[in-house]
PDB file of N, CA and C in Angstrom:
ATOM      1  N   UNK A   1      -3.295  -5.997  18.153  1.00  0.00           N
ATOM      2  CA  UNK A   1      -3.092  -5.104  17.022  1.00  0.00           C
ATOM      3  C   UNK A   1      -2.177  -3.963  17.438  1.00  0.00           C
ATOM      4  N   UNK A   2      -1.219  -3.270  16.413  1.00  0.00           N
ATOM      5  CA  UNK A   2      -0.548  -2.242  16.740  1.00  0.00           C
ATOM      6  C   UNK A   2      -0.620  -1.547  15.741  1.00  0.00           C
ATOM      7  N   UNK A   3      -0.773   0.169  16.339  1.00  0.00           N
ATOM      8  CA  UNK A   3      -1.323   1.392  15.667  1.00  0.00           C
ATOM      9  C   UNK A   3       0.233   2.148  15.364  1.00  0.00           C
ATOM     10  N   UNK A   4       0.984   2.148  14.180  1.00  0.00           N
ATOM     11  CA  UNK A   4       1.345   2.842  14.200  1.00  0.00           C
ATOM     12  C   UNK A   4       1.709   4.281  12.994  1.00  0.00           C
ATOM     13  N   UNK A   5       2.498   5.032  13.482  1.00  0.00           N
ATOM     14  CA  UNK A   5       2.535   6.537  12.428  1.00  0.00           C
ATOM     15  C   UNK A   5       3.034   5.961  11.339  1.00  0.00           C
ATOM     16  N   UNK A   6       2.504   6.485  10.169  1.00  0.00           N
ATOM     17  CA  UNK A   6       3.033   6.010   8.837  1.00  0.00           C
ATOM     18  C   UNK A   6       3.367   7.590   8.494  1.00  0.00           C
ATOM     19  N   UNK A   7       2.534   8.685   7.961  1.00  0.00           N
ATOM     20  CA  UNK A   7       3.009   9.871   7.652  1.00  0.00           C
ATOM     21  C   UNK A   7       2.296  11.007   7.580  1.00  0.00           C
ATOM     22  N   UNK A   8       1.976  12.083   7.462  1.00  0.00           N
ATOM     23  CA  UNK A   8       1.648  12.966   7.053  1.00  0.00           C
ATOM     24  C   UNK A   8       0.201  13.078   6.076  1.00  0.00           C
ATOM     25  N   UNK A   9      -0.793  13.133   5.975  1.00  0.00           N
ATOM     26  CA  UNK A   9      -1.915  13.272   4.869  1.00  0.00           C
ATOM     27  C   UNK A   9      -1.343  13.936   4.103  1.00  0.00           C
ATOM     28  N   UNK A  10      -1.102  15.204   4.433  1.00  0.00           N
ATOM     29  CA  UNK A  10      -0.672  15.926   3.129  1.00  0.00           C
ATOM     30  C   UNK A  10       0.213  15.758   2.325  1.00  0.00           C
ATOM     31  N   UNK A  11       1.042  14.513   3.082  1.00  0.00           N
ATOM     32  CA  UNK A  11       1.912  14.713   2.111  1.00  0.00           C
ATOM     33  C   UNK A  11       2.084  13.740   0.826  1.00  0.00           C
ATOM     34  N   UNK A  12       0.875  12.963   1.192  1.00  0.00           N
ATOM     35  CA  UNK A  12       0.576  11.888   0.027  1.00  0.00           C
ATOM     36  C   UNK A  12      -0.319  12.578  -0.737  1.00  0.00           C
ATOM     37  N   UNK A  13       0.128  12.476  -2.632  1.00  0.00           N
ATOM     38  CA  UNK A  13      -0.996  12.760  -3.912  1.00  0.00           C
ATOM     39  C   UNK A  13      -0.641  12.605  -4.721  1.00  0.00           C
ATOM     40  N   UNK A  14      -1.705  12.172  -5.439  1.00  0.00           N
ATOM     41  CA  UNK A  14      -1.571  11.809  -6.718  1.00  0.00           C
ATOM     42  C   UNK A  14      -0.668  10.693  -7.351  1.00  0.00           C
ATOM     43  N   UNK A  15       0.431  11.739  -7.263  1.00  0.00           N
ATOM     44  CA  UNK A  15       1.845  11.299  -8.236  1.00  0.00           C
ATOM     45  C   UNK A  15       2.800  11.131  -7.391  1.00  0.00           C
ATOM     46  N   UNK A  16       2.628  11.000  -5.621  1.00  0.00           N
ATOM     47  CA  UNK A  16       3.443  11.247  -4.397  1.00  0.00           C
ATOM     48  C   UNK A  16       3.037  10.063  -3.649  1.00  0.00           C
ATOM     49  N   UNK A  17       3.918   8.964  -3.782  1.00  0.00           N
ATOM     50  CA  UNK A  17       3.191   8.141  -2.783  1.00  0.00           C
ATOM     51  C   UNK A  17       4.536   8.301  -1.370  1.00  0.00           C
ATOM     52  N   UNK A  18       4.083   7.716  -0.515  1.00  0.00           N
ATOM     53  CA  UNK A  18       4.580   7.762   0.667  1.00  0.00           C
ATOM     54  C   UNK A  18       5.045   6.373   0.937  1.00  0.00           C
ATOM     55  N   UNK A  19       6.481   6.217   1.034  1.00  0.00           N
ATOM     56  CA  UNK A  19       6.742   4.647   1.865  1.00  0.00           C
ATOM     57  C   UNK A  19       6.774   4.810   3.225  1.00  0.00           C
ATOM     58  N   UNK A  20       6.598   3.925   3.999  1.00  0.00           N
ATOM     59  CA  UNK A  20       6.932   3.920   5.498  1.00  0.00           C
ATOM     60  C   UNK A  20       7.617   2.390   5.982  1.00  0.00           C
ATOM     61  N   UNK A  21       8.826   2.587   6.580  1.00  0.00           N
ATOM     62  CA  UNK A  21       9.008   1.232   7.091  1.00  0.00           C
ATOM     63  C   UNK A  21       8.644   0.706   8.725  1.00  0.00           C
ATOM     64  N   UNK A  22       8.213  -0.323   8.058  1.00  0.00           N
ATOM     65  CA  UNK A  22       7.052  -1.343   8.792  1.00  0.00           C
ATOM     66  C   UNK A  22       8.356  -1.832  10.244  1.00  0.00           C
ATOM     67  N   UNK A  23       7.811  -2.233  11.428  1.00  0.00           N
ATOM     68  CA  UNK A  23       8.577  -2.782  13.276  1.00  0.00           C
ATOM     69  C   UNK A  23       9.945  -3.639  12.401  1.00  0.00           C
ATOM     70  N   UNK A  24       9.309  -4.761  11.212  1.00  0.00           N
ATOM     71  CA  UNK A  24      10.070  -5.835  10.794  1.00  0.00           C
ATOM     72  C   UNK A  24      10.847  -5.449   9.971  1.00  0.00           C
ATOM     73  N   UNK A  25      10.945  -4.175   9.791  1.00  0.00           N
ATOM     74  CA  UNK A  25      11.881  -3.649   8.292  1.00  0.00           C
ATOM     75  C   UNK A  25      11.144  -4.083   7.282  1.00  0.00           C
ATOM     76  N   UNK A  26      10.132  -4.573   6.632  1.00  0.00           N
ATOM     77  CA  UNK A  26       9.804  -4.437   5.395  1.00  0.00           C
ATOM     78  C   UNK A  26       9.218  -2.828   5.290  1.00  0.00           C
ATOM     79  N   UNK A  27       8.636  -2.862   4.355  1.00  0.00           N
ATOM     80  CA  UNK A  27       7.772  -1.562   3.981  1.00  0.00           C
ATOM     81  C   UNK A  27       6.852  -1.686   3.316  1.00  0.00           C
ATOM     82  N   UNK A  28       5.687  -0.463   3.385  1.00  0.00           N
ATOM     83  CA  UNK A  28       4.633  -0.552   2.766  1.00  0.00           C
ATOM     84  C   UNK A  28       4.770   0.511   2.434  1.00  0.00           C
ATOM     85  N   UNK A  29       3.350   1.201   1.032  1.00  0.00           N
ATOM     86  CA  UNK A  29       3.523   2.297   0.438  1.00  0.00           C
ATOM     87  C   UNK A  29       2.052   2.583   0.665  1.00  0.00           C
ATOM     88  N   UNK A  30       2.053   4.006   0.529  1.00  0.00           N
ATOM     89  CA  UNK A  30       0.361   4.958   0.212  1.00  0.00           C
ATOM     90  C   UNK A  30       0.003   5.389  -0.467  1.00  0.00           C
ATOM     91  N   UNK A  31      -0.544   4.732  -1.718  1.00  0.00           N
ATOM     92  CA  UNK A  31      -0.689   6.102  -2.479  1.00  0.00           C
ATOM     93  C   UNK A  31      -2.501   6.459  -2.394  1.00  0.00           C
ATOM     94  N   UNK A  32      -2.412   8.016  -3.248  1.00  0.00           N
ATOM     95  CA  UNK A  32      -3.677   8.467  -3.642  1.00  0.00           C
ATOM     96  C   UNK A  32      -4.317   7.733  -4.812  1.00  0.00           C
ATOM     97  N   UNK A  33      -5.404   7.160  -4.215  1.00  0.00           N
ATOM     98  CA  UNK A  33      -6.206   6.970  -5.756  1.00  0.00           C
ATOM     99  C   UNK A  33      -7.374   7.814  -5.885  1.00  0.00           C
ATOM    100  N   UNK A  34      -8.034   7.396  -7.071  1.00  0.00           N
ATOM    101  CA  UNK A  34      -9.399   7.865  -7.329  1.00  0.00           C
ATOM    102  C   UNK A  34     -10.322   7.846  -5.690  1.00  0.00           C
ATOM    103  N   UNK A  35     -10.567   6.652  -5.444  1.00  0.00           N
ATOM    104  CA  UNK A  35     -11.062   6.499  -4.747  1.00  0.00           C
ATOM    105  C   UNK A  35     -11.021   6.725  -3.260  1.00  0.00           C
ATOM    106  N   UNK A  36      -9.864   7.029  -2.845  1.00  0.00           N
ATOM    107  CA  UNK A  36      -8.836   7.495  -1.611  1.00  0.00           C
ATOM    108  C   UNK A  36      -7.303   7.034  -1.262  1.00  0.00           C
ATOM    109  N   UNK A  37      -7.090   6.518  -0.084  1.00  0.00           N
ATOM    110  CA  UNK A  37      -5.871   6.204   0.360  1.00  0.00           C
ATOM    111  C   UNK A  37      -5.982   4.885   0.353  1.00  0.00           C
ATOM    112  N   UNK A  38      -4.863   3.845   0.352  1.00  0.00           N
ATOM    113  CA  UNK A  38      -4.442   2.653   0.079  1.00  0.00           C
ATOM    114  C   UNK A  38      -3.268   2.287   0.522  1.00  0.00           C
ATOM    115  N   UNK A  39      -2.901   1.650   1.687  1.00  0.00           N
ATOM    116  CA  UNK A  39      -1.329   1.179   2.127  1.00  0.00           C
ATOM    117  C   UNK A  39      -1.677  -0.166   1.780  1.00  0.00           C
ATOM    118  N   UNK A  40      -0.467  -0.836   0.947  1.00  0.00           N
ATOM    119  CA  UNK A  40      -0.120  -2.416   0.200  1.00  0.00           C
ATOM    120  C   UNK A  40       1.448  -1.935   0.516  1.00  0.00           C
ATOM    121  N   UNK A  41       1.605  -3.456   0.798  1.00  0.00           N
ATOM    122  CA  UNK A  41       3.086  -4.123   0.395  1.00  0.00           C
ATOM    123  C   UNK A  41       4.023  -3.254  -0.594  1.00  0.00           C
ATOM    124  N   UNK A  42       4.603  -2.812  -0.437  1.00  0.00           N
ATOM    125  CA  UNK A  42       5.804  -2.097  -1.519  1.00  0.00           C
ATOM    126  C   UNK A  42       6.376  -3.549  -1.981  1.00  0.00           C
ATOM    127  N   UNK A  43       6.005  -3.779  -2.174  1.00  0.00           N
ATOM    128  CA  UNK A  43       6.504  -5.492  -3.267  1.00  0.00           C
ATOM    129  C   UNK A  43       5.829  -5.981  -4.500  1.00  0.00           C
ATOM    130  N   UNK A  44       6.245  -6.490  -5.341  1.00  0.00           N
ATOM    131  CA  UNK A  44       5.083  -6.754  -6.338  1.00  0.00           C
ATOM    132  C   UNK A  44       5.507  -8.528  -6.424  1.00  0.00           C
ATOM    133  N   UNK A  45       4.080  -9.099  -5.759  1.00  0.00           N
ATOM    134  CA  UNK A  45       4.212 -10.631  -6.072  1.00  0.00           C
ATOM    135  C   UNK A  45       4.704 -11.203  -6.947  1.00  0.00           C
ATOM    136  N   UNK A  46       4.640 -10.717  -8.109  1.00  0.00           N
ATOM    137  CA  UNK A  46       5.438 -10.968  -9.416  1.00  0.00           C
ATOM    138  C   UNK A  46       6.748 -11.094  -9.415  1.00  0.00           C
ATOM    139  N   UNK A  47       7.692 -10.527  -8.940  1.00  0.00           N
ATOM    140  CA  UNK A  47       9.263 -10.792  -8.767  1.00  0.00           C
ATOM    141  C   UNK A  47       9.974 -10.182  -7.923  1.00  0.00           C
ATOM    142  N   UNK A  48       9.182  -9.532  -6.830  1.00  0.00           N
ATOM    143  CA  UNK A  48       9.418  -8.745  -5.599  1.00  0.00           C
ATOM    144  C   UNK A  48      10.068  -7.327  -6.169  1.00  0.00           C
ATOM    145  N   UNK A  49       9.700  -6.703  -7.092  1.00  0.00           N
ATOM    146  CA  UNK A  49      10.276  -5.225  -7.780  1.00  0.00           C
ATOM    147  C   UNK A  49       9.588  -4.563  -6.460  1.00  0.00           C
ATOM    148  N   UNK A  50      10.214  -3.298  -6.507  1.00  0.00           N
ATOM    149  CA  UNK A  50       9.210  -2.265  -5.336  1.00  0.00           C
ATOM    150  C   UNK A  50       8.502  -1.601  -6.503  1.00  0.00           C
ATOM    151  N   UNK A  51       6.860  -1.356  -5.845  1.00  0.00           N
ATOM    152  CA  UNK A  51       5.866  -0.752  -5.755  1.00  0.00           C
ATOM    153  C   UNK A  51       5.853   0.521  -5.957  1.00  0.00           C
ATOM    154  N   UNK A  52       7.028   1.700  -5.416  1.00  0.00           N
ATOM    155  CA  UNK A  52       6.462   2.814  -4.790  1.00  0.00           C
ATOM    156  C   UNK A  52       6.607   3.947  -5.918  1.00  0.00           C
ATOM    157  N   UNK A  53       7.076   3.260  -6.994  1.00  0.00           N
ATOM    158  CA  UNK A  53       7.318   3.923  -8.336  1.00  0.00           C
ATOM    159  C   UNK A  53       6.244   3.603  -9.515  1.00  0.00           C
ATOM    160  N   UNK A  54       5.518   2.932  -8.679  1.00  0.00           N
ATOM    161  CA  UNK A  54       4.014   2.220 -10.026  1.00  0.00           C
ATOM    162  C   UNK A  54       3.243   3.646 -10.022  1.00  0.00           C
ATOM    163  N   UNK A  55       2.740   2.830 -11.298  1.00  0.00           N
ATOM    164  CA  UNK A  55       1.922   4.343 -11.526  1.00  0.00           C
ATOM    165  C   UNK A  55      -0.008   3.761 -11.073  1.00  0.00           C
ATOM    166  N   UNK A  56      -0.579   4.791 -11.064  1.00  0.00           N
ATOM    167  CA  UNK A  56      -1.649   4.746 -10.318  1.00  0.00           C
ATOM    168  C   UNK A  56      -2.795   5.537 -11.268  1.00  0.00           C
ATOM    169  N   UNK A  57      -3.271   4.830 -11.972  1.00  0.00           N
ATOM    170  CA  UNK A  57      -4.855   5.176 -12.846  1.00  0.00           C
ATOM    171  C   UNK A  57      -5.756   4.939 -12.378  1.00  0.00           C
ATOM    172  N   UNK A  58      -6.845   5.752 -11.546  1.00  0.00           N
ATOM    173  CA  UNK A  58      -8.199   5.450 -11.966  1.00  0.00           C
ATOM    174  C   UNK A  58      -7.736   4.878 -10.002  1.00  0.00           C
ATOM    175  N   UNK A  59      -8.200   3.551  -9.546  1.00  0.00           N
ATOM    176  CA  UNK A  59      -8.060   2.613  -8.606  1.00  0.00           C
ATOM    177  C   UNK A  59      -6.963   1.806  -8.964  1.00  0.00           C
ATOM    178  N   UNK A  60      -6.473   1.915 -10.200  1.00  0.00           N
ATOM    179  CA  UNK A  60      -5.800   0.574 -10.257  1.00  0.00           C
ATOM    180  C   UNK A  60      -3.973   0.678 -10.623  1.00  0.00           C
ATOM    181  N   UNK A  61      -3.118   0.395  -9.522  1.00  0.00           N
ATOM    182  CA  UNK A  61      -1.689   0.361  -9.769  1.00  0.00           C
ATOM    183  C   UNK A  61      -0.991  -0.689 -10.321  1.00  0.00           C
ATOM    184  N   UNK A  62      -0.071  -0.178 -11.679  1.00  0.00           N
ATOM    185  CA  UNK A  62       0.905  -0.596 -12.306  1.00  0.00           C
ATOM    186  C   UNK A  62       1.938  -0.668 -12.234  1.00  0.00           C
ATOM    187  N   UNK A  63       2.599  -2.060 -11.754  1.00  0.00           N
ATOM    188  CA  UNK A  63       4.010  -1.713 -11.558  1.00  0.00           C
ATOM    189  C   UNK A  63       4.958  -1.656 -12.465  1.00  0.00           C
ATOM    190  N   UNK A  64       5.789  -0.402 -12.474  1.00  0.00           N
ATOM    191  CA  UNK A  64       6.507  -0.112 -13.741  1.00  0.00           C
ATOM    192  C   UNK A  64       7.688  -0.794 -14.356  1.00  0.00           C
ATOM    193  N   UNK A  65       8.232  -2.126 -13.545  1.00  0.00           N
ATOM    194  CA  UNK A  65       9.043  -2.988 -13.753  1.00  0.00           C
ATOM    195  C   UNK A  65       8.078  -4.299 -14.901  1.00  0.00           C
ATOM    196  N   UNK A  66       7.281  -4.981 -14.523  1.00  0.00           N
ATOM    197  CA  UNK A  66       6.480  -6.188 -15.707  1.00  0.00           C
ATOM    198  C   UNK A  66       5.992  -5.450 -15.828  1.00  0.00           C
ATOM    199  N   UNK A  67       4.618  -4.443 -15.487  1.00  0.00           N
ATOM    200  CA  UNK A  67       3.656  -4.035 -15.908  1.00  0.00           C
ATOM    201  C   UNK A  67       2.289  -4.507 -15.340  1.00  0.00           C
ATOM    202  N   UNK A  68       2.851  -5.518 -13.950  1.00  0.00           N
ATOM    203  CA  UNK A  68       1.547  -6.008 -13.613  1.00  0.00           C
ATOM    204  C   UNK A  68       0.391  -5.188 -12.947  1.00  0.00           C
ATOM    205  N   UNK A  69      -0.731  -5.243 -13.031  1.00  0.00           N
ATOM    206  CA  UNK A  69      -1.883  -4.423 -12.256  1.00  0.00           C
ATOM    207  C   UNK A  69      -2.320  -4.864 -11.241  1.00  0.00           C
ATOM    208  N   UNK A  70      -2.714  -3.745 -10.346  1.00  0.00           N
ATOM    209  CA  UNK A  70      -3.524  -4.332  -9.008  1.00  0.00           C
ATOM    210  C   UNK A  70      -4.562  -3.318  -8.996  1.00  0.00           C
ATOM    211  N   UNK A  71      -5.835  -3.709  -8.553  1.00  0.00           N
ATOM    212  CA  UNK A  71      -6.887  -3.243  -7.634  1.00  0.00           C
ATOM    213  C   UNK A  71      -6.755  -2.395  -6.432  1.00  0.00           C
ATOM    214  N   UNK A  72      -6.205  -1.157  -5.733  1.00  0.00           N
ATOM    215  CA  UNK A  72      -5.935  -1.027  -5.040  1.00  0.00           C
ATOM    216  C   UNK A  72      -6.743  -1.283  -3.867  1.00  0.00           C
ATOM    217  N   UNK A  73      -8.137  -1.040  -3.939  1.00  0.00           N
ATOM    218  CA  UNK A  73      -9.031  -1.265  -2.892  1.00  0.00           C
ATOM    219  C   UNK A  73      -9.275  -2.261  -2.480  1.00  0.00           C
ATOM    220  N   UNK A  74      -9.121  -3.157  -3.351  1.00  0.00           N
ATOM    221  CA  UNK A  74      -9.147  -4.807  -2.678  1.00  0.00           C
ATOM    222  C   UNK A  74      -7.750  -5.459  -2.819  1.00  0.00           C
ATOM    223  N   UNK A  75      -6.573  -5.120  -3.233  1.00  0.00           N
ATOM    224  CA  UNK A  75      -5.611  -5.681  -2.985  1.00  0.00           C
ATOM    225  C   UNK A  75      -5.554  -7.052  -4.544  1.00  0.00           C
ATOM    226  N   UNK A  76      -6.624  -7.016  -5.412  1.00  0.00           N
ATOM    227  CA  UNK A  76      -6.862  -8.230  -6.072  1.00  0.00           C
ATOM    228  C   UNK A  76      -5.606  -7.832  -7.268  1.00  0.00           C
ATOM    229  N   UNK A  77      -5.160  -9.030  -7.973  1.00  0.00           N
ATOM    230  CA  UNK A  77      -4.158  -8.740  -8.829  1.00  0.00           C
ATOM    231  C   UNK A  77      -5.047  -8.950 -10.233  1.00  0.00           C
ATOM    232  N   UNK A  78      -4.671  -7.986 -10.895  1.00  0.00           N
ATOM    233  CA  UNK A  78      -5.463  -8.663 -12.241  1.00  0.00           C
ATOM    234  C   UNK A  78      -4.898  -9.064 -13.433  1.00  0.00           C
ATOM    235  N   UNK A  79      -3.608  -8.799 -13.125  1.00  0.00           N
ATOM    236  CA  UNK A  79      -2.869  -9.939 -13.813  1.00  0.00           C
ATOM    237  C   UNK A  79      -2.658 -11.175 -14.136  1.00  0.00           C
ATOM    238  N   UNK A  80      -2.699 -11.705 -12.796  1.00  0.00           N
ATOM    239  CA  UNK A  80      -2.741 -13.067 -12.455  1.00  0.00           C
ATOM    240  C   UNK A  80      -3.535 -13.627 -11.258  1.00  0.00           C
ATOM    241  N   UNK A  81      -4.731 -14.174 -11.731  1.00  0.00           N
ATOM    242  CA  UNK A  81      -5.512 -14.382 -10.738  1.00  0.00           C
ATOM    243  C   UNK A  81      -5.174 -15.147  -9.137  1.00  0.00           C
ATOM    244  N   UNK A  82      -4.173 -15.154  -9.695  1.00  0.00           N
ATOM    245  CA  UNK A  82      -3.492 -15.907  -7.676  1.00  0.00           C
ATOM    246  C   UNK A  82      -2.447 -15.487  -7.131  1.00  0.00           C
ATOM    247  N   UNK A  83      -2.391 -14.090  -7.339  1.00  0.00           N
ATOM    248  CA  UNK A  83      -1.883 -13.045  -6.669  1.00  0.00           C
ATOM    249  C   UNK A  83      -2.662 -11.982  -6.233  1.00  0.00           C
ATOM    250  N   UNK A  84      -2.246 -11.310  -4.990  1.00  0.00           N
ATOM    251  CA  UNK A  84      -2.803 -10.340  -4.357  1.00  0.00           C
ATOM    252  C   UNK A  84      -1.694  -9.498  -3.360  1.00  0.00           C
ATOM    253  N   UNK A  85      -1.949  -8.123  -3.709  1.00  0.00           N
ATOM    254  CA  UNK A  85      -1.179  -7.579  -2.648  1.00  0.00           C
ATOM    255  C   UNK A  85      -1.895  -7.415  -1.030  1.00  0.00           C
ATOM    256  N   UNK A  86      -0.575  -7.611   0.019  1.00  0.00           N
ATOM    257  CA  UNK A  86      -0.853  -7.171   1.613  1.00  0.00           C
ATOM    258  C   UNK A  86      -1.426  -6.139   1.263  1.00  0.00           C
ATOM    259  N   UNK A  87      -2.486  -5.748   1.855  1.00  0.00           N
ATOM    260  CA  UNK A  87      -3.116  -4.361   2.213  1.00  0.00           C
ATOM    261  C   UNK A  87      -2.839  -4.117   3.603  1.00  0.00           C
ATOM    262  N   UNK A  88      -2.774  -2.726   4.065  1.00  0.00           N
ATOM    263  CA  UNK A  88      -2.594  -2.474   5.515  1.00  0.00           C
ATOM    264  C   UNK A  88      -3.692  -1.784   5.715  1.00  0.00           C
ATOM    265  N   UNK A  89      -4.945  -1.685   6.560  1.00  0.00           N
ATOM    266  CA  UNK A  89      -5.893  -0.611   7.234  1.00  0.00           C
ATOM    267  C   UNK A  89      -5.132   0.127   7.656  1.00  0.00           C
ATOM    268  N   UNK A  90      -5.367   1.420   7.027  1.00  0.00           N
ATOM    269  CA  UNK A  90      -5.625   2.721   7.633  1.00  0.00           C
ATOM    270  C   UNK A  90      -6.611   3.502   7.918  1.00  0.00           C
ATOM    271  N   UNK A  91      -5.888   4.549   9.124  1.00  0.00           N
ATOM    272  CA  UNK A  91      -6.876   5.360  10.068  1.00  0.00           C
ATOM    273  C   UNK A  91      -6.338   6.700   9.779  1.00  0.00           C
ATOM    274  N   UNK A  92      -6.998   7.830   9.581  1.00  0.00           N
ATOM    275  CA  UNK A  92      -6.573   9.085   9.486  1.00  0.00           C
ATOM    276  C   UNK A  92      -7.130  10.090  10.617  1.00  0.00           C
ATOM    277  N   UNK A  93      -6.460  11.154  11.410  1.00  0.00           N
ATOM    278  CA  UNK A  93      -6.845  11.720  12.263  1.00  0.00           C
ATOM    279  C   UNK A  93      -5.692  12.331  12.188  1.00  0.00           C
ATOM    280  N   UNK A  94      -6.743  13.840  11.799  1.00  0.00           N
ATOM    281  CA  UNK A  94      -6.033  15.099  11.493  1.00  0.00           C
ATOM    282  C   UNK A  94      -5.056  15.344  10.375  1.00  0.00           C
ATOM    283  N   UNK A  95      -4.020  15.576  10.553  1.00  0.00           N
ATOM    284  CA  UNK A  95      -3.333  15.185   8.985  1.00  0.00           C
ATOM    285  C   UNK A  95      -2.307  13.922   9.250  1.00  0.00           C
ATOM    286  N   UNK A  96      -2.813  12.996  10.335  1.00  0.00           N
ATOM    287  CA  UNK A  96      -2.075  12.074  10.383  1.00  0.00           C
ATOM    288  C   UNK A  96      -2.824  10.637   9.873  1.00  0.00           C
ATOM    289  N   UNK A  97      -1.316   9.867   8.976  1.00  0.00           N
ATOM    290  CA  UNK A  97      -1.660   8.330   8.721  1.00  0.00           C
ATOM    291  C   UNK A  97      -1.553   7.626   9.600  1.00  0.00           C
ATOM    292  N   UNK A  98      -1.908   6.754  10.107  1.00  0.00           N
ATOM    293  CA  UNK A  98      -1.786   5.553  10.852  1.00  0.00           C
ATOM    294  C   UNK A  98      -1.708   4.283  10.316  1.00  0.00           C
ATOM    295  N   UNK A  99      -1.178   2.824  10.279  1.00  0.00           N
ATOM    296  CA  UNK A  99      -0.960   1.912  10.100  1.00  0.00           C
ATOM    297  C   UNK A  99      -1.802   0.925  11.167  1.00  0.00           C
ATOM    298  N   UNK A 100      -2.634   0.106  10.999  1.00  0.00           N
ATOM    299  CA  UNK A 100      -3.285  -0.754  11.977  1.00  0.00           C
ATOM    300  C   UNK A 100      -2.410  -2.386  11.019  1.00  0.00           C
ATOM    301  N   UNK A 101      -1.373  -2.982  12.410  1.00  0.00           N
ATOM    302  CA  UNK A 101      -0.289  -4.244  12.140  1.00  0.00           C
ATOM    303  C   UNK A 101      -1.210  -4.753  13.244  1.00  0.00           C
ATOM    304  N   UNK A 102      -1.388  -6.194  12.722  1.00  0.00           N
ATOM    305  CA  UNK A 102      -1.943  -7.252  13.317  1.00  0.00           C
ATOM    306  C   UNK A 102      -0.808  -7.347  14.905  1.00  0.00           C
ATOM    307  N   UNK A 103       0.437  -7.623  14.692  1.00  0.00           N
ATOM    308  CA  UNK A 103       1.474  -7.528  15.698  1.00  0.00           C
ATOM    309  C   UNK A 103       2.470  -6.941  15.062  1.00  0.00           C
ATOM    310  N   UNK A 104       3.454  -6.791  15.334  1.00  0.00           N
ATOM    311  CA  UNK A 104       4.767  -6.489  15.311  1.00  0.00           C
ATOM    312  C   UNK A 104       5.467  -7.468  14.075  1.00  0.00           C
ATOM    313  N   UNK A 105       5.102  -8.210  13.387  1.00  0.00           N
ATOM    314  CA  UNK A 105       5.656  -8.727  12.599  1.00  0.00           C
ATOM    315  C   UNK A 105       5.390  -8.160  10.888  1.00  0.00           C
ATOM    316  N   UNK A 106       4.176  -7.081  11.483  1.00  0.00           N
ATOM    317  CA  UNK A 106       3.602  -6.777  10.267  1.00  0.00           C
ATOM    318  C   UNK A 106       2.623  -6.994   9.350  1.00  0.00           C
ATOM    319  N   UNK A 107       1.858  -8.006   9.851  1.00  0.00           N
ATOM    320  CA  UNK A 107       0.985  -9.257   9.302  1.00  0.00           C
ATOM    321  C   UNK A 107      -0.267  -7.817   9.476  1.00  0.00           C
ATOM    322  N   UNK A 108      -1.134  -7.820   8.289  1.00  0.00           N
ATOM    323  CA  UNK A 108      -1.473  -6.544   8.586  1.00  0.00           C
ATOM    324  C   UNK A 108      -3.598  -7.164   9.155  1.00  0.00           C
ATOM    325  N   UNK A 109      -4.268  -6.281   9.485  1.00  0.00           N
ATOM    326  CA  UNK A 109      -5.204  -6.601  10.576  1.00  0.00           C
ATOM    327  C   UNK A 109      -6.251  -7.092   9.022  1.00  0.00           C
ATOM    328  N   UNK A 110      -7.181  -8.201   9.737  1.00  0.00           N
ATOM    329  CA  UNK A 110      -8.074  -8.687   9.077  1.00  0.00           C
ATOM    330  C   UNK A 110      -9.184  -7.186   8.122  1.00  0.00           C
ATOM    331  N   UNK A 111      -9.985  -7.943   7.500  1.00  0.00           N
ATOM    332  CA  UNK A 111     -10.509  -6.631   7.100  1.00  0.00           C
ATOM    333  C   UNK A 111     -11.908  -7.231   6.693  1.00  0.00           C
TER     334      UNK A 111
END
């Protein structure tokens, strides 16, 4: 597994999500929900639009290109039941994010 810096606590809220790019060049995003913090795939299974502009109600993000929804806490799509976004575990310590990557490819750690 590899631990690495994604960003700042503070500087993710609400209406502020945070991208970070991932060893492989993709990226993932953070946003605030109801419920807390959430790093997924900046991709939307649906037609690969980025993520980091969806809007975020309640737990659940909309991406503002189709309109599809996700679950943020479980990654479940509820759009279409056979989709799901990558989730990444995160670790927070102090006002720092962390990223827990299965390896270097990005494949993100079991959960």
């Amino acid at each position: 597994m590899k631990r690495i810096f994604a960003c700042k606590a503070s500087k993710v809220r609400r209406h502020q999500p945070a991208c970070v790019t991932l060893p492989d060049g993709d990226s993932a995003v953070i946003f605030q929900a109801e419920s807390g913090l959430f790093a997924v795939q900046n991709r939307c299974p649906h037609v690969g639009s980025t993520l980091v502009d969806g809007l975020v109600r309640n737990d659940t993000l909309t991406c503002i290109w189709h309109g599809w929804q996700f679950d943020l806490p479980s990654g479940k799509c509820l759009s279409s039941e056979n989709s799901r976004l990558r989730k990444y575990p995160l670790e927070i310590e102090d006002d720092k994010i962390f990223l827990i990557l299965e390896n270097e490819n990005s494949m993100p750690a079991a959960e």
